[in-house]
N, C-alpha and C. Protein backbone atom coordinates (compact mmCIF):
# COMPACT_ATOMS: atom_id res chain seq x y z
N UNK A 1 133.36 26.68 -148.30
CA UNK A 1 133.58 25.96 -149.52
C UNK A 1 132.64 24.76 -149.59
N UNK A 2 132.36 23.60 -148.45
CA UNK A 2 131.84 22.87 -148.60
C UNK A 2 129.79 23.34 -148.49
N UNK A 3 129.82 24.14 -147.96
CA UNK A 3 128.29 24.66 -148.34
C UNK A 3 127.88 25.20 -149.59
N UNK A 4 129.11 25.85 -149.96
CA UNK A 4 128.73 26.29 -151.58
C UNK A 4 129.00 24.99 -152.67
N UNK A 5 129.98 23.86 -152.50
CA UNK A 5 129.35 22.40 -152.96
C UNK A 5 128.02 21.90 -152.94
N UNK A 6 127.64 22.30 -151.49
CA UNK A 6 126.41 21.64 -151.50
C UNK A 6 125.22 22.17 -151.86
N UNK A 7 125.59 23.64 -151.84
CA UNK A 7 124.22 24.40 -152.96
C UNK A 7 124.55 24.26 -154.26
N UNK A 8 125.17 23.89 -154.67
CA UNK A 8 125.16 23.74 -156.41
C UNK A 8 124.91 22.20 -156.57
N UNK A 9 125.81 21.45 -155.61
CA UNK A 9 125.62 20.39 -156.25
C UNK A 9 125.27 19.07 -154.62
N UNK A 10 123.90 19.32 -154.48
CA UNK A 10 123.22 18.69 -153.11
C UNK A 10 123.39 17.36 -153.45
N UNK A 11 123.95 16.35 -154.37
CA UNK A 11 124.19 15.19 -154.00
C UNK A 11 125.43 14.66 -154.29
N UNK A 12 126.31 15.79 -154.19
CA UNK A 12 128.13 14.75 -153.43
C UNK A 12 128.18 15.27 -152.31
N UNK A 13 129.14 13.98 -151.96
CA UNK A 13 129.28 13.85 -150.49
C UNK A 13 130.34 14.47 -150.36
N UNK A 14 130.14 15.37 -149.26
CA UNK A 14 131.74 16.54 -149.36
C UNK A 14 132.49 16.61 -148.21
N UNK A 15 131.97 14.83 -147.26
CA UNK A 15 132.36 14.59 -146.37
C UNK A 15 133.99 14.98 -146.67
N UNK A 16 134.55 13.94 -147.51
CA UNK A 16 136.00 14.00 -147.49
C UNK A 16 136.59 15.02 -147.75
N UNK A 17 135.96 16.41 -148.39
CA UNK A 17 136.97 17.32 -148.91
C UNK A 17 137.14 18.22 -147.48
N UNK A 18 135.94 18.27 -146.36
CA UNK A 18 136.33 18.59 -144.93
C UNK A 18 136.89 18.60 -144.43
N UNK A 19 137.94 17.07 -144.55
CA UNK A 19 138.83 16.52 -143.97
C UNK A 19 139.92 16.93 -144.84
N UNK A 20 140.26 16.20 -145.86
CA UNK A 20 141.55 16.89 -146.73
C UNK A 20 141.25 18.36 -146.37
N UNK A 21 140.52 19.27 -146.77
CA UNK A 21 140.70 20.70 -146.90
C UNK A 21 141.33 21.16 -145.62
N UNK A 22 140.85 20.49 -144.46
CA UNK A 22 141.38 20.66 -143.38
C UNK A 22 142.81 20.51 -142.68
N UNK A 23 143.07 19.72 -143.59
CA UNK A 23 144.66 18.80 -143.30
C UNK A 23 145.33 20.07 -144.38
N UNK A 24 145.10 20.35 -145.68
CA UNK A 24 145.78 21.01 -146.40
C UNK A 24 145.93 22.72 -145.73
N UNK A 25 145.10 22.79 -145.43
CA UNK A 25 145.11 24.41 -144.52
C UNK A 25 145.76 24.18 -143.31
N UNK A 26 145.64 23.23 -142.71
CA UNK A 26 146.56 22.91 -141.71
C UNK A 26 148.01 23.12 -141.81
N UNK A 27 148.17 22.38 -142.66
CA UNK A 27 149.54 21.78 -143.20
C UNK A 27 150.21 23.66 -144.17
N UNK A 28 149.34 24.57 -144.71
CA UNK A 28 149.98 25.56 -144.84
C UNK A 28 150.10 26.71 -144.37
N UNK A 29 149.16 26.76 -143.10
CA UNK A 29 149.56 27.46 -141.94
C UNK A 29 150.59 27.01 -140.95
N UNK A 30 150.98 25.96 -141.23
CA UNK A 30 151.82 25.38 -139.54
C UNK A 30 153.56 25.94 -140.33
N UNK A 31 153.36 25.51 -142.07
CA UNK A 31 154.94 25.75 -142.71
C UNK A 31 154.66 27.19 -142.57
N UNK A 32 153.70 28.24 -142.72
CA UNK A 32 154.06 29.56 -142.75
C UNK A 32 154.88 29.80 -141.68
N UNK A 33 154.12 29.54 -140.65
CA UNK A 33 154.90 30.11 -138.86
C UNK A 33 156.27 29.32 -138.64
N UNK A 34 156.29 28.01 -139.23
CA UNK A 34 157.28 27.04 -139.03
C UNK A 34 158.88 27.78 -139.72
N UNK A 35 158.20 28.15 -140.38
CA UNK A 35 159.63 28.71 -141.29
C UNK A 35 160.61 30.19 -141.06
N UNK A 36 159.74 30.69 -140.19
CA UNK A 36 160.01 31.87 -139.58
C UNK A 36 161.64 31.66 -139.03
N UNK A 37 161.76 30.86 -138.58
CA UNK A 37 163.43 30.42 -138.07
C UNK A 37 164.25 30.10 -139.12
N UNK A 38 163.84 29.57 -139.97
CA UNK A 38 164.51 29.09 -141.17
C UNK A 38 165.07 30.24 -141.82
N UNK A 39 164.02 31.32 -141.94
CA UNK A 39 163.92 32.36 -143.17
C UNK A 39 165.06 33.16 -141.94
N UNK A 40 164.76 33.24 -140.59
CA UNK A 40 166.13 34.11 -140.04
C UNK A 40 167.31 33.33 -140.02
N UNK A 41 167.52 32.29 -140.44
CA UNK A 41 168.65 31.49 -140.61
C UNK A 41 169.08 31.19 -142.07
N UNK A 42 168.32 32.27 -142.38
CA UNK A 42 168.97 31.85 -144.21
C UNK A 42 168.85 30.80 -144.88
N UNK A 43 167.56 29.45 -144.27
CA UNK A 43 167.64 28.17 -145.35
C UNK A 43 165.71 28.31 -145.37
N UNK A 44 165.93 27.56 -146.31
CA UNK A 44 164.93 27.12 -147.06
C UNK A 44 164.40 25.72 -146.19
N UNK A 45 163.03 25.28 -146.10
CA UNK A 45 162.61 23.88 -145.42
C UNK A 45 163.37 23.13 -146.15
N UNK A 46 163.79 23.11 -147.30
CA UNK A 46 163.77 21.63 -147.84
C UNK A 46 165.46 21.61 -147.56
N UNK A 47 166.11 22.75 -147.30
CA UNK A 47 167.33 22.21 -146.50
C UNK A 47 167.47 22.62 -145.58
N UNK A 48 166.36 22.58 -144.78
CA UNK A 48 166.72 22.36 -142.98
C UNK A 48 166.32 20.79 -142.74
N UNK A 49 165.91 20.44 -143.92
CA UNK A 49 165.14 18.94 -143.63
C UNK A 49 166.34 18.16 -144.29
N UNK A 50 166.94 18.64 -144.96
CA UNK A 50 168.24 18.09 -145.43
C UNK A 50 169.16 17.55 -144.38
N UNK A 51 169.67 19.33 -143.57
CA UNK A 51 170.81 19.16 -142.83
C UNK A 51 170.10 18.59 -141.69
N UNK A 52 168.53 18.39 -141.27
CA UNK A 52 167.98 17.59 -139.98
C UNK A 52 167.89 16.38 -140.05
N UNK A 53 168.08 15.52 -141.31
CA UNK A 53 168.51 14.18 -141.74
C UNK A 53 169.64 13.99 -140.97
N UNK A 54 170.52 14.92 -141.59
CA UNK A 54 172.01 14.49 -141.14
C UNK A 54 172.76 14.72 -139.98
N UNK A 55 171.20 15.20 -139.12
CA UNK A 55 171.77 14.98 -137.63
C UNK A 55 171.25 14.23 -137.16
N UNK A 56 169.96 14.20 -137.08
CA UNK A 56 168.90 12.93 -136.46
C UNK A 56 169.66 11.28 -137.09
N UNK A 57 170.41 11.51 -138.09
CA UNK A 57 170.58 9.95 -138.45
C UNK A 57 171.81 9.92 -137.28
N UNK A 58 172.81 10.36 -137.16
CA UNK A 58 174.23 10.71 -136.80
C UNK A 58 175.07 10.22 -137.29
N UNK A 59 175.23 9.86 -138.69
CA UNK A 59 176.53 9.38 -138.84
C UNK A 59 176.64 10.03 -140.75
N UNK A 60 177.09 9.36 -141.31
CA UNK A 60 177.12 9.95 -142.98
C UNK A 60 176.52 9.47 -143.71
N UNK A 61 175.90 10.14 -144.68
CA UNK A 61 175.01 9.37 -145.89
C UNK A 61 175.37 10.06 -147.34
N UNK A 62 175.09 8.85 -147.87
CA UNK A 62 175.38 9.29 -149.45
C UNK A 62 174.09 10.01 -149.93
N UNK A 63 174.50 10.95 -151.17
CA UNK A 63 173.30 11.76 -151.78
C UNK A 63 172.04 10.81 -151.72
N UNK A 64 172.07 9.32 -152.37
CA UNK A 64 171.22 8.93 -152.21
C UNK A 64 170.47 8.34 -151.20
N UNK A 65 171.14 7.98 -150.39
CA UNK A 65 170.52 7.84 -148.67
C UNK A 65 170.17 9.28 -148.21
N UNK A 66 170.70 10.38 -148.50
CA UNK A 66 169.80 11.74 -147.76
C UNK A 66 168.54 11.40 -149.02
N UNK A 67 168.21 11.23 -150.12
CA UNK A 67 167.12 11.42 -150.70
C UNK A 67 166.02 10.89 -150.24
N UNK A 68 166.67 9.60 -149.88
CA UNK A 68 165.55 8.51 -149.34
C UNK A 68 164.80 9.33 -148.10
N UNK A 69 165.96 9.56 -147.27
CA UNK A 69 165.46 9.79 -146.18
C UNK A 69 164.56 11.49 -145.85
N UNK A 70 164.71 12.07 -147.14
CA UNK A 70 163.89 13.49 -147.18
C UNK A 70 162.94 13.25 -148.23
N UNK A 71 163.40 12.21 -148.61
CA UNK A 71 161.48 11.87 -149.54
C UNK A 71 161.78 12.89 -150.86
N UNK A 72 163.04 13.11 -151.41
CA UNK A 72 163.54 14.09 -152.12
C UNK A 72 163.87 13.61 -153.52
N UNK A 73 164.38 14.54 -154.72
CA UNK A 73 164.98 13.68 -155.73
C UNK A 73 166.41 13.62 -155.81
N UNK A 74 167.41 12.86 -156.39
CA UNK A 74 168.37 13.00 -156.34
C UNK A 74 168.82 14.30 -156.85
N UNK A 75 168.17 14.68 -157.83
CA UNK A 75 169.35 15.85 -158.28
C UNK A 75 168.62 17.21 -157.30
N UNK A 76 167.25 17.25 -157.02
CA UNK A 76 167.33 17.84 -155.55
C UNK A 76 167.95 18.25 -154.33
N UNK A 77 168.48 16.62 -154.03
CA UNK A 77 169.80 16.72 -152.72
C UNK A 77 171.15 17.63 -153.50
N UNK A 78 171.09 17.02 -154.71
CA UNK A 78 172.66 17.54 -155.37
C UNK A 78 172.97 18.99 -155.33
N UNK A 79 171.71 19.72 -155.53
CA UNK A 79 171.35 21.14 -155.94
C UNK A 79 171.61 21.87 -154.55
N UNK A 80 171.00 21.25 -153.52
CA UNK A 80 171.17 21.95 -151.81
C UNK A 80 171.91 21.39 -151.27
N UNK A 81 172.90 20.35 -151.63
CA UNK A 81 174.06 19.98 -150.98
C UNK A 81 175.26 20.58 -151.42
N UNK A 82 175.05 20.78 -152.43
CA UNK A 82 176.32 22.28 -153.52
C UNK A 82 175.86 23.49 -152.24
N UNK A 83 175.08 23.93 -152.30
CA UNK A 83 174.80 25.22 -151.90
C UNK A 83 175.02 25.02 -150.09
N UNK A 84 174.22 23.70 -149.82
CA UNK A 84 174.94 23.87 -148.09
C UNK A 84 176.43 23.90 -148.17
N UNK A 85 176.93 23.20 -148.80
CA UNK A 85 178.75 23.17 -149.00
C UNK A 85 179.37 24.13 -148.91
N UNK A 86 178.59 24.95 -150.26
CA UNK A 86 179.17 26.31 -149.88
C UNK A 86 179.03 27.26 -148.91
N UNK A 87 178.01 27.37 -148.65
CA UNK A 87 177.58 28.03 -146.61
C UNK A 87 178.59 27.24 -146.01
N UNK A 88 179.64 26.22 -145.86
CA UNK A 88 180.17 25.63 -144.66
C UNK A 88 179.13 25.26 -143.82
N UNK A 89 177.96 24.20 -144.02
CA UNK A 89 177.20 23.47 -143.37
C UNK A 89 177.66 22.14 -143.66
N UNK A 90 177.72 21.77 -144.75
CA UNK A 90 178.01 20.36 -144.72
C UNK A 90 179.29 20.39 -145.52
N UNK A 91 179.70 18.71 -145.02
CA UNK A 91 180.81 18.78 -145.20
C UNK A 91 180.46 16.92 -146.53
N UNK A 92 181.69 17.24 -147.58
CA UNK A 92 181.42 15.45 -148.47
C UNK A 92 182.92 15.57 -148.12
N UNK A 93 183.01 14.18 -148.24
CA UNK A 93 183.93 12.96 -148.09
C UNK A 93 183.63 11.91 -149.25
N UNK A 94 185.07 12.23 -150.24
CA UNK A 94 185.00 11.04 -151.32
C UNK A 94 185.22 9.86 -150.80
N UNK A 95 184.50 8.52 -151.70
CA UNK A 95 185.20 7.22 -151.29
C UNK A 95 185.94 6.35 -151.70
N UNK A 96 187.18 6.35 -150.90
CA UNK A 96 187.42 5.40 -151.34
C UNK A 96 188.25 4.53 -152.34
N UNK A 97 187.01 3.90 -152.22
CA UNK A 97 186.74 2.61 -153.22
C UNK A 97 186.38 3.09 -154.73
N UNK A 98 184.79 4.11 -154.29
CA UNK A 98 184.36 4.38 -155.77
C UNK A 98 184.39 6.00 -155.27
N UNK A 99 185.02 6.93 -156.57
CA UNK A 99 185.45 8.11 -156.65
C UNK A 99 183.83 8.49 -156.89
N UNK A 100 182.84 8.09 -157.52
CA UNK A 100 181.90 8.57 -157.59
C UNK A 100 180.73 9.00 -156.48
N UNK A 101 181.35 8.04 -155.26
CA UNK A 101 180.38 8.08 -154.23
C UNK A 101 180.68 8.94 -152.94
N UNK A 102 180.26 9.79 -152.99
CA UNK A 102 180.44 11.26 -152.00
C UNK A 102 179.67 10.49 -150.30
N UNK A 103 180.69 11.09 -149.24
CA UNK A 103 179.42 10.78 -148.41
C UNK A 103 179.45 12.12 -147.48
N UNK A 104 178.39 12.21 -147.06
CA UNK A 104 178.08 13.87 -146.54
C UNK A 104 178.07 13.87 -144.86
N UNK A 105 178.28 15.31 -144.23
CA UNK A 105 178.33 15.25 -142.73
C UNK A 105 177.59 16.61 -142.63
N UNK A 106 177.52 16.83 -141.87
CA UNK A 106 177.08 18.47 -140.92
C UNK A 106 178.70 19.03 -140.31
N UNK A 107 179.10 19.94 -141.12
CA UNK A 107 180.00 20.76 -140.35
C UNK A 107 179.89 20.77 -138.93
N UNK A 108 180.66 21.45 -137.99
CA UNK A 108 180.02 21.91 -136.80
C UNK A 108 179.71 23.17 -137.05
N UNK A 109 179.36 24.14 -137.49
CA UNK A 109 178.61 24.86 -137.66
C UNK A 109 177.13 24.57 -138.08
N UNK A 110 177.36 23.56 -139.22
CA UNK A 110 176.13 23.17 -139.61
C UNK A 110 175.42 22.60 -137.98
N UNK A 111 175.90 21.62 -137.72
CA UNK A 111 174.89 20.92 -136.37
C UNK A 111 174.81 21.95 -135.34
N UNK A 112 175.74 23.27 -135.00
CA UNK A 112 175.25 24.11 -134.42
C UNK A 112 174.18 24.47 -135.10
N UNK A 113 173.70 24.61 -136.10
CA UNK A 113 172.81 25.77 -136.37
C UNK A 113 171.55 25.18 -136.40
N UNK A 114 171.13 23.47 -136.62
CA UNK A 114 170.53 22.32 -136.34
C UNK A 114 169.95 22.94 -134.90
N UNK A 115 171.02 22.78 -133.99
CA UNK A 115 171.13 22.37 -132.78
C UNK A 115 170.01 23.50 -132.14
N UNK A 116 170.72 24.86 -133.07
CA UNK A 116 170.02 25.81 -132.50
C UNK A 116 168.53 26.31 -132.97
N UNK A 117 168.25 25.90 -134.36
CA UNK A 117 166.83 25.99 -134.30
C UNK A 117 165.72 24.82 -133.39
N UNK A 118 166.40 23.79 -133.50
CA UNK A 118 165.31 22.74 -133.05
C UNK A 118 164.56 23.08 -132.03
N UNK A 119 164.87 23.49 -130.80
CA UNK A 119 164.46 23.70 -129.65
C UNK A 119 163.34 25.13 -130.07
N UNK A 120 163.63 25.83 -131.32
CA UNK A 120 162.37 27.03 -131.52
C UNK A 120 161.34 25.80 -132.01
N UNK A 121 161.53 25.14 -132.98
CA UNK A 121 160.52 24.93 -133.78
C UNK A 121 159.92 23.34 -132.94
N UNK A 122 160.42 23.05 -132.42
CA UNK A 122 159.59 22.28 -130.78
C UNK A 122 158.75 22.91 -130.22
N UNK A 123 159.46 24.58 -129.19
CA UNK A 123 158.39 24.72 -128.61
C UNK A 123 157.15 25.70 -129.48
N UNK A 124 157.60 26.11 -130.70
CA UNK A 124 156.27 26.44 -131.38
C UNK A 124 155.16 25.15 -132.07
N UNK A 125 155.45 23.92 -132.02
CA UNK A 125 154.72 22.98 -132.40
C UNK A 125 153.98 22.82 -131.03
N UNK A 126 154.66 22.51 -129.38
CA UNK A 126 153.92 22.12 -128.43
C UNK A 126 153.07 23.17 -128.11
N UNK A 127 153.67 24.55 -128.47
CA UNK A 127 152.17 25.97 -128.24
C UNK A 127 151.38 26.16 -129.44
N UNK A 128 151.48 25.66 -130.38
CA UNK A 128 149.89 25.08 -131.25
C UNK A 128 149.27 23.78 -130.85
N UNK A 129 149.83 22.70 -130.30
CA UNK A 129 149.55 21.78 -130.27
C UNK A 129 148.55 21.72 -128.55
N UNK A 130 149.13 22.97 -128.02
CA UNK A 130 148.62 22.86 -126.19
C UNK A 130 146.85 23.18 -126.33
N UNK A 131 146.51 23.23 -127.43
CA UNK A 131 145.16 23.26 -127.26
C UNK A 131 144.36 21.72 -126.78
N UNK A 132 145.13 20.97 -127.90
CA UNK A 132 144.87 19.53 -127.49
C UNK A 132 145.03 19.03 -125.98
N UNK A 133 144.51 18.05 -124.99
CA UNK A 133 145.34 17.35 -124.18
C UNK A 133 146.13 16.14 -124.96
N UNK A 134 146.55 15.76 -123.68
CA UNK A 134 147.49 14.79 -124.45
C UNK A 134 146.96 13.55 -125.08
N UNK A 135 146.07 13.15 -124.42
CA UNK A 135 145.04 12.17 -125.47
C UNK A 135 145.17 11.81 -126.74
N UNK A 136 143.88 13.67 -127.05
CA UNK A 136 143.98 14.00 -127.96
C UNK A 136 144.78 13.96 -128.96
N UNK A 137 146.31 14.72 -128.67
CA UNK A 137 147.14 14.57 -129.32
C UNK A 137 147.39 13.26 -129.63
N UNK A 138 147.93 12.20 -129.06
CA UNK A 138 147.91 11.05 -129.38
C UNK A 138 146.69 10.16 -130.76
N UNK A 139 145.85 10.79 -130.41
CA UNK A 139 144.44 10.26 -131.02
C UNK A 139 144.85 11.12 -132.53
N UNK A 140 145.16 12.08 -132.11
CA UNK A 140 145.45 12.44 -133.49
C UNK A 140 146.43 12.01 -134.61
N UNK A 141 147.68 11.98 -133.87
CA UNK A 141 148.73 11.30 -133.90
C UNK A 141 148.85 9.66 -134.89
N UNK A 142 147.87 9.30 -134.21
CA UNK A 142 147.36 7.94 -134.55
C UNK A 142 146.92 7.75 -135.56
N UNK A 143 145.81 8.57 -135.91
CA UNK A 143 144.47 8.96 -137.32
C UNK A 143 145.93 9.52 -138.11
N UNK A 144 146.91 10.35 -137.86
CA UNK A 144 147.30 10.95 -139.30
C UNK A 144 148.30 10.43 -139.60
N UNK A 145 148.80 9.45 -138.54
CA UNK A 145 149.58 8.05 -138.95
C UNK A 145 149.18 7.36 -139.73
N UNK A 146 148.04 7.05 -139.34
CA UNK A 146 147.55 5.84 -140.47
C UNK A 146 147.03 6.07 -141.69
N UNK A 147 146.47 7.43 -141.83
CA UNK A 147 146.45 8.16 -143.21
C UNK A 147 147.66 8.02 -144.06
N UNK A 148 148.73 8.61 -143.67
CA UNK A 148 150.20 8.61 -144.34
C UNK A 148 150.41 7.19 -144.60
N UNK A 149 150.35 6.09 -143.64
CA UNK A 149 151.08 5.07 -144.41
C UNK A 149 149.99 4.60 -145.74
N UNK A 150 148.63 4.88 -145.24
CA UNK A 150 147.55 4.19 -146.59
C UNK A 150 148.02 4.85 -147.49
N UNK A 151 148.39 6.62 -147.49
CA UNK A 151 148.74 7.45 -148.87
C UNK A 151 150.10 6.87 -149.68
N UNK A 152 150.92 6.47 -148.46
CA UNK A 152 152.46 6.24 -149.31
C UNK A 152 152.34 4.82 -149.61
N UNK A 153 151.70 4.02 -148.92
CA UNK A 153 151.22 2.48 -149.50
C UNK A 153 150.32 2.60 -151.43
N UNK A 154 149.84 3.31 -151.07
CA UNK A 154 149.12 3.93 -152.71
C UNK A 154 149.94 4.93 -153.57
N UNK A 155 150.53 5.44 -153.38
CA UNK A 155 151.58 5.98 -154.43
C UNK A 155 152.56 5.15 -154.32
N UNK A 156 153.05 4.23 -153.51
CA UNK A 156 154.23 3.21 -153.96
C UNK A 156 153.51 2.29 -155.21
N UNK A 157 152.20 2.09 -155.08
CA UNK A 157 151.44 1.05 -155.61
C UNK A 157 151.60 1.75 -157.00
N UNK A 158 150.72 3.03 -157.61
CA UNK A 158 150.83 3.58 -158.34
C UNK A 158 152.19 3.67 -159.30
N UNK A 159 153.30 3.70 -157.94
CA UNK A 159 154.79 4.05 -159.06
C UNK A 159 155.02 2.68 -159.75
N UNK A 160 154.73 1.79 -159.15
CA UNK A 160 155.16 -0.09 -159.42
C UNK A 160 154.22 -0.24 -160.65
């Protein structure tokens, strides 16, 4: 792609699309293989990242604290928190105080089923990742750290 840029058009710099193009092919080969557990477990990423909120945090969150924390929209969470409910993955708890404010858990089934993919989709990240040493990894680690916060520092900027 970037050679056929540069025969049509020999003066942009196609340094950066190297890099993005690289990160984006990255990033949709790693969800193809990544999801392979998911798809035999019957969920979708965006609610395994749901119900992996609501174990990694350990305690309960309201729709809008899981949003925050999956980078999601509210009526997003609402849509896969109906549907985990009904699987018996998660569990709401009204409050309270205000009838409007739901707060959510992981069944134990749900955190079994957490429990039981994590350890696949670990060791398939450390056997793509074993090409690197550990350095490396780190070095990388580092660079696509600091990418992400400049990107979400600039779309916060953008939304304001």
């Amino acid at each position: 792609m970037v050679r056929q840029w540069q025969a049509v058009r020999p003066e942009l710099d196609t340094g950066p699309m190297e890099i993005i193009g690289r990160v984006n092919r990255c990033a949709a080969l790693l969800q193809q293989a990544e999801d392979a557990p998911l798809r035999r477990a019957g969920l979708s990423r965006a609610e395994f990242d749901l119900l992996g909120a609501l174990r990694r945090t350990g305690h309960e969150l309201t729709p809008g604290e899981l949003a925050r924390e999956t980078f999601s929209s509210g009526a997003a969470v609402t849509k896969r928190v109906k549907q985990l409910t009904e699987r018996g993955l998660v569990e709401r708890r009204g409050d309270a105080r205000d009838r409007r404010v739901a707060h959510l858990r992981l069944s134990e089934a749900g955190r079994a089923l957490v429990d039981g993919i994590m350890p696949e989709q670990l060791a398939y990240e450390s056997a793509v990742l074993a090409a690197l040493d550990a350095d490396r990894q780190d070095e990388l680690a580092g660079l696509l750290g600091e990418l992400l916060s400049r990107l979400e520092g600039h779309m916060q900027a953008l939304r304001s």
